[in-house]
Protein backbone atom coordinates (compact mmCIF):
# COMPACT_ATOMS: atom_id res chain seq x y z
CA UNK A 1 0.00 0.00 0.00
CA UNK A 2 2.18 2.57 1.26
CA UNK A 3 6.08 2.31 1.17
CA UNK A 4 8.26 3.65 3.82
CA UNK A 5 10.00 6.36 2.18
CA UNK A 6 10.98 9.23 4.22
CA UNK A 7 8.72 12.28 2.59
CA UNK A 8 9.93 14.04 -0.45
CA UNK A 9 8.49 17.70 -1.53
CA UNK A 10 7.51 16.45 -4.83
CA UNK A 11 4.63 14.20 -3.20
CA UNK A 12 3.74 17.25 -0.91
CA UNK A 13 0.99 18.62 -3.66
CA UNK A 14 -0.15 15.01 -5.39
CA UNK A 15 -4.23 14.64 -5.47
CA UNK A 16 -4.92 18.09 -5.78
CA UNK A 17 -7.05 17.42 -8.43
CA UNK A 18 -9.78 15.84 -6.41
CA UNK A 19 -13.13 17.44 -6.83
CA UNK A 20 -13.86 18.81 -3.47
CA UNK A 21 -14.38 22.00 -2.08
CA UNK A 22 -11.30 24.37 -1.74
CA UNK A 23 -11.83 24.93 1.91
CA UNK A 24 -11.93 21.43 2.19
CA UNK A 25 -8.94 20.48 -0.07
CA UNK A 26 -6.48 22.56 1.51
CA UNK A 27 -7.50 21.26 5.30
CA UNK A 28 -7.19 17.48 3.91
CA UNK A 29 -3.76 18.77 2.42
CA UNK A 30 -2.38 20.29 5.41
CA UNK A 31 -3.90 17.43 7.74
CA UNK A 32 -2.39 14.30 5.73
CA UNK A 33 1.04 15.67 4.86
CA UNK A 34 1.24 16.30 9.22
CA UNK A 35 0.45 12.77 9.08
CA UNK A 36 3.10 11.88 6.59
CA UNK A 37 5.72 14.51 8.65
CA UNK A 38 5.19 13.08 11.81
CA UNK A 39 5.24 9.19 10.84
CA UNK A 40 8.42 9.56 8.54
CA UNK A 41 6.40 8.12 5.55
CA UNK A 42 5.79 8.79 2.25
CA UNK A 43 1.95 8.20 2.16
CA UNK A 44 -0.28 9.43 4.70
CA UNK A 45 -2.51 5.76 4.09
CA UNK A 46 -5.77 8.09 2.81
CA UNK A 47 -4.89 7.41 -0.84
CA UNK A 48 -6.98 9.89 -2.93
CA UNK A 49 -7.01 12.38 -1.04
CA UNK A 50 -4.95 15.59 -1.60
CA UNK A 51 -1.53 15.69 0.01
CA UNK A 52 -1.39 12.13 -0.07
């Protein structure tokens, strides 16, 4: 599912295209790369969604 890359910057913006609401999109961005910071992963496990 997930591998356990440290995060890279590159996968910081991936899913942004998901057709949500802005307000929305930027608090699932924000909330799932924190996820990704503080586990020292590369994928937050919410695949889809933006910043993941």
């Amino acid at each position: 599912m997930c591998s356990n890359k440290k995060p890279n910057f590159r996968a910081f913006f991936t899913n942004l295209g998901v057709d949500i609401p802005l307000k929305k999109k930027i608090y699932l961005l924000l909330k799932n790369n924190m996820k990704k910071i503080l586990n020292r992963k590369n994928c937050c496990g919410n695949l889809g969604e933006p910043g993941c």
